[in-house]
N, C-alpha and C. Protein backbone atom coordinates (compact mmCIF):
# COMPACT_ATOMS: atom_id res chain seq x y z
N UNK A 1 139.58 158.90 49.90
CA UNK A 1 140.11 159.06 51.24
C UNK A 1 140.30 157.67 51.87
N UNK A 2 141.22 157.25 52.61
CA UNK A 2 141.49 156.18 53.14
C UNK A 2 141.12 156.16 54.28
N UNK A 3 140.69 155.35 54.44
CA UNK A 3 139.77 154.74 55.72
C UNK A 3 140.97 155.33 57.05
N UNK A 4 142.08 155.08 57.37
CA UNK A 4 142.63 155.54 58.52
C UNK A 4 142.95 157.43 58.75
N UNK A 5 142.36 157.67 57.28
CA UNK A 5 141.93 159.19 57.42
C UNK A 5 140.73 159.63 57.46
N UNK A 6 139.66 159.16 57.73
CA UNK A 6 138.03 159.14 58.10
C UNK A 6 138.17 159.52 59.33
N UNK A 7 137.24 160.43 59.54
CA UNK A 7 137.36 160.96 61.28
C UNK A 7 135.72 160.98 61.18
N UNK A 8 135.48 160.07 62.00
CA UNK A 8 133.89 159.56 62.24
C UNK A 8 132.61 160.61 63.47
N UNK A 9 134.17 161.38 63.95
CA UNK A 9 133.90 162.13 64.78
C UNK A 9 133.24 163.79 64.41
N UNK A 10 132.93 163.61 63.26
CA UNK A 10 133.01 165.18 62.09
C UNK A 10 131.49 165.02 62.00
N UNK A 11 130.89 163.63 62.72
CA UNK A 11 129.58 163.48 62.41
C UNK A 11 128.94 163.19 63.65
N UNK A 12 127.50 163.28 63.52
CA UNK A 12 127.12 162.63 65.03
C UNK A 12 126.83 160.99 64.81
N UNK A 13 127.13 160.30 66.01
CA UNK A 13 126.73 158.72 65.98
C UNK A 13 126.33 158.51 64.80
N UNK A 14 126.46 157.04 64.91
CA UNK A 14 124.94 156.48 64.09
C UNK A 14 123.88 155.85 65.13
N UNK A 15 124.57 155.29 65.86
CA UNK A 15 123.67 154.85 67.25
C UNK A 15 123.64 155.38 68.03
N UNK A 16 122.13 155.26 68.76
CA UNK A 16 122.03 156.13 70.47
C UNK A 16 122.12 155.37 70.94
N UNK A 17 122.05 155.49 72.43
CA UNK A 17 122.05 154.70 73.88
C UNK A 17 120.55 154.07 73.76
N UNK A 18 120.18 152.89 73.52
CA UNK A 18 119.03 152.09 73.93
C UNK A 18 118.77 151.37 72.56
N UNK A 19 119.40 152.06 71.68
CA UNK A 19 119.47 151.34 70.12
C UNK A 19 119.19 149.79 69.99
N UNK A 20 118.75 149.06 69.71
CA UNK A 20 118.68 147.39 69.22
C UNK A 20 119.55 147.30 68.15
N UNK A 21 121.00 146.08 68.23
CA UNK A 21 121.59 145.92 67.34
C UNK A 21 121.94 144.40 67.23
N UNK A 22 122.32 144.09 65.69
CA UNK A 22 122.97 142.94 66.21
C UNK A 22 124.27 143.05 65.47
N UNK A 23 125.10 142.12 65.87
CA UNK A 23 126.39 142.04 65.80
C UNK A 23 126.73 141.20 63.84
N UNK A 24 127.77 141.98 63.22
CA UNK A 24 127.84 141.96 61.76
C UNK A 24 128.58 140.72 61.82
N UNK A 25 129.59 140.52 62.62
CA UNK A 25 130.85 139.82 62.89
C UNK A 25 131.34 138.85 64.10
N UNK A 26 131.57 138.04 64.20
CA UNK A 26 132.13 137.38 65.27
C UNK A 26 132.62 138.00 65.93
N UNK A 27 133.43 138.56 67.06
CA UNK A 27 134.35 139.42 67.79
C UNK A 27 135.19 138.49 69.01
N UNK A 28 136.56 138.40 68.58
CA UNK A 28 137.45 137.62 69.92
C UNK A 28 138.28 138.80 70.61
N UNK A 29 138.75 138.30 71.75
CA UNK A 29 138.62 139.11 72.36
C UNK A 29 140.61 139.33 72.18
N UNK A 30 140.65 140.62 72.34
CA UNK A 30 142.04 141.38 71.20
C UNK A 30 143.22 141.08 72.28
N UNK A 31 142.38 140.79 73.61
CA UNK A 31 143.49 141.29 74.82
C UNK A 31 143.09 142.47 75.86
N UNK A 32 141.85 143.11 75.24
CA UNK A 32 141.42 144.03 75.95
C UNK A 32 140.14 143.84 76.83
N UNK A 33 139.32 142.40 76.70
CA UNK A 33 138.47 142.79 77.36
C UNK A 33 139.05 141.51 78.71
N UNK A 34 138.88 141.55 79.85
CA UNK A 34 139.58 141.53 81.10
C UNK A 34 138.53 140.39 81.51
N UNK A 35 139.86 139.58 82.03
CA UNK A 35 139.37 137.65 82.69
C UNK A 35 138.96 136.71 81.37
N UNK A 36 139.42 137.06 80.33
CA UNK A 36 139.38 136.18 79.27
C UNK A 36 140.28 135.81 78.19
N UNK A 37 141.04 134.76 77.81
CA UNK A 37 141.69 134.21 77.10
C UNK A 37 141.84 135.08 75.96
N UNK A 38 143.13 135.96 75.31
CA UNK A 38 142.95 136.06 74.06
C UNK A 38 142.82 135.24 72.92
N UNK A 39 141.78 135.77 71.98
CA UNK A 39 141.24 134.77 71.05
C UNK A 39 139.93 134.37 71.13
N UNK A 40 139.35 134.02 72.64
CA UNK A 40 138.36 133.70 72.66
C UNK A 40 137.41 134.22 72.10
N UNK A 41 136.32 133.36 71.46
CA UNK A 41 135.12 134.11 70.70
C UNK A 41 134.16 134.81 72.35
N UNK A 42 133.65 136.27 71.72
CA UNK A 42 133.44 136.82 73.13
C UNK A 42 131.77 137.10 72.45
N UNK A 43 131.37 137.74 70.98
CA UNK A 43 130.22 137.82 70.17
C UNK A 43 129.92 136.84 69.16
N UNK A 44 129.13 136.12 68.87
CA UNK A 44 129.16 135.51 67.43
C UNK A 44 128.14 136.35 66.72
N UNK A 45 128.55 136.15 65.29
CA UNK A 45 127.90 136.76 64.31
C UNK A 45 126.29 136.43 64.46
N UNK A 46 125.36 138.16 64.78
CA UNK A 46 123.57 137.97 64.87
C UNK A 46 123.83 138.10 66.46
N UNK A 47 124.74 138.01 66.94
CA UNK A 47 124.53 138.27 68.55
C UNK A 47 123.68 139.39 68.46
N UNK A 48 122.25 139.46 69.77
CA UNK A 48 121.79 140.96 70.03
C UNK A 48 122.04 141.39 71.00
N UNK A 49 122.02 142.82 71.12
CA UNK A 49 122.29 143.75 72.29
C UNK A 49 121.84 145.06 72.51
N UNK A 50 121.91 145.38 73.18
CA UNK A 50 121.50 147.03 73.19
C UNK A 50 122.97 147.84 73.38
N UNK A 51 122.95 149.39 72.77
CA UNK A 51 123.76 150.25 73.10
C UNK A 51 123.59 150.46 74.22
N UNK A 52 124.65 150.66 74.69
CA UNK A 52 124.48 151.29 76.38
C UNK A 52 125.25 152.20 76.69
N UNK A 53 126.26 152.56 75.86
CA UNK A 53 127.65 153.77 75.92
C UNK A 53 128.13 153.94 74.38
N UNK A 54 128.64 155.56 74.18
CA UNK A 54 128.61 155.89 73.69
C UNK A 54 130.23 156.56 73.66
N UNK A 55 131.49 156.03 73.32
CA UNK A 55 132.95 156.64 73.30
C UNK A 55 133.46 157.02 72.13
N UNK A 56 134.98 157.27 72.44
CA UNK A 56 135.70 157.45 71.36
C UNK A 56 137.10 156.58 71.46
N UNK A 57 137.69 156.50 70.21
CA UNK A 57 139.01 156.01 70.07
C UNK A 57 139.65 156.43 69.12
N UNK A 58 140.91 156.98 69.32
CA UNK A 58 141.89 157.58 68.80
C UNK A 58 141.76 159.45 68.34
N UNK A 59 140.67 159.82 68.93
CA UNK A 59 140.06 161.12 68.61
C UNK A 59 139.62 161.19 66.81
N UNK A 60 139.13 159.39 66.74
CA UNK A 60 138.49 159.30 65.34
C UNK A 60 137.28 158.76 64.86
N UNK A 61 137.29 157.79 65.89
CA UNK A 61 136.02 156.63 65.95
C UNK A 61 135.30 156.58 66.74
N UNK A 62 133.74 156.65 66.58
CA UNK A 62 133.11 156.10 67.51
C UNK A 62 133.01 154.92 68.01
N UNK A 63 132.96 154.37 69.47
CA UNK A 63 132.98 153.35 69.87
C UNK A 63 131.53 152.79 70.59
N UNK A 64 130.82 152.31 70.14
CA UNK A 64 129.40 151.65 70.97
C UNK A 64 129.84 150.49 72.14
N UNK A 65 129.65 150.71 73.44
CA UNK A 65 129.40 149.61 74.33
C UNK A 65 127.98 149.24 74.20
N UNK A 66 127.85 147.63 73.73
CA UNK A 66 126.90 147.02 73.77
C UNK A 66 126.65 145.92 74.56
N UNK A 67 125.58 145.89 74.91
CA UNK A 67 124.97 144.72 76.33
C UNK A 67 124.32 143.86 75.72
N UNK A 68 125.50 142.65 75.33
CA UNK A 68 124.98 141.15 74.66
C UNK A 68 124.33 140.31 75.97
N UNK A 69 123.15 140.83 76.49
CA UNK A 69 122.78 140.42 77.75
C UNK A 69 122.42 138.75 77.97
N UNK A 70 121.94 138.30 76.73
CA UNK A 70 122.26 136.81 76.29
C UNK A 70 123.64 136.19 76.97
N UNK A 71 124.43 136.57 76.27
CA UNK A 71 126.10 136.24 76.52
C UNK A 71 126.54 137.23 77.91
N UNK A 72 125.67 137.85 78.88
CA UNK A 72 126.03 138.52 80.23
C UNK A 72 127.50 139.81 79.77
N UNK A 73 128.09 140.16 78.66
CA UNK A 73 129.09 140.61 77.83
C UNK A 73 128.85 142.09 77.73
N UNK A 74 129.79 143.01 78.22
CA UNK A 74 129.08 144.32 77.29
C UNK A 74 130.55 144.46 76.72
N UNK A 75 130.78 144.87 75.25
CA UNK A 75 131.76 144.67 74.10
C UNK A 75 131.45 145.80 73.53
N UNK A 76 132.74 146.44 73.73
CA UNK A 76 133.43 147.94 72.79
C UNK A 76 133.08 147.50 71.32
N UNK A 77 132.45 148.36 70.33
CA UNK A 77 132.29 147.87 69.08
C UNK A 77 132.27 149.06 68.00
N UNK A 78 132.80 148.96 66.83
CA UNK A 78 132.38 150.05 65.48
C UNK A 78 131.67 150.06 65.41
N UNK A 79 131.05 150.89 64.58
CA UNK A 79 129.63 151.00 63.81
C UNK A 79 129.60 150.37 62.65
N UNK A 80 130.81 149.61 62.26
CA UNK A 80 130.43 149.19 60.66
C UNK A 80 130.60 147.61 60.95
N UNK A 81 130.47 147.23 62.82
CA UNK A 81 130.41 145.55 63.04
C UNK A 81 129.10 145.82 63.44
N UNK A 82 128.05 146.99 63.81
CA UNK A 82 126.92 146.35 64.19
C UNK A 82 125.82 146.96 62.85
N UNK A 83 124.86 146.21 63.02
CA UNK A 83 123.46 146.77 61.79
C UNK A 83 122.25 146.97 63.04
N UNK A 84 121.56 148.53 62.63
CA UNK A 84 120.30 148.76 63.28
C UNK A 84 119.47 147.41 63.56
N UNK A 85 118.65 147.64 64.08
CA UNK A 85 117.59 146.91 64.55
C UNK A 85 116.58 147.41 65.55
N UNK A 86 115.40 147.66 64.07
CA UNK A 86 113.94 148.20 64.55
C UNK A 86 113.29 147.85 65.76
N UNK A 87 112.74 148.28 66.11
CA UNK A 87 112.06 147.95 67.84
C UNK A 87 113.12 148.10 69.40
N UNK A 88 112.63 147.61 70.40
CA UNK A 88 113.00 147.37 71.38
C UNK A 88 112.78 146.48 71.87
């Protein structure tokens, strides 16, 4: 099955709301996140954060808002840019 036919939505999360994660990937910003340069690096790779929201996109993907409270940032993210992280 090809990945743009995966409907992520057939399952529940992988993350809850209060989750500890850190970030898999660098993340710049696409154009979508607002008062910042596209391009700009907005996460660097090991950034931590907590889940704080829980969406969707395209009626396929889950989307995690995470609070890189370090970087003051909360950043729309996949589940396959962030990795668990035990504790709180």
């Amino acid at each position: 099955m090809r990945k743009e036919e995966i409907v992520e939505l057939n399952d529940p999360p992988e993350f809850e709301i209060g989750d500890k994660v850190k970030s898999l990937r660098l993340i710049r910003n696409d154009g979508t996140y607002p008062m910042r340069p596209v391009g700009e690096v907005l996460i660097d790779e090991g950034d931590i954060g907590y889940v704080t929201s829980i969406g969707t996109y395209l009626q396929q993907f889950y989307i995690y808002g995470v609070d890189f409270f370090e970087r003051g940032r909360i950043v729309g993210m996949r589940a396959k840019e962030l990795e668990f992280l035990e504790g709180n």
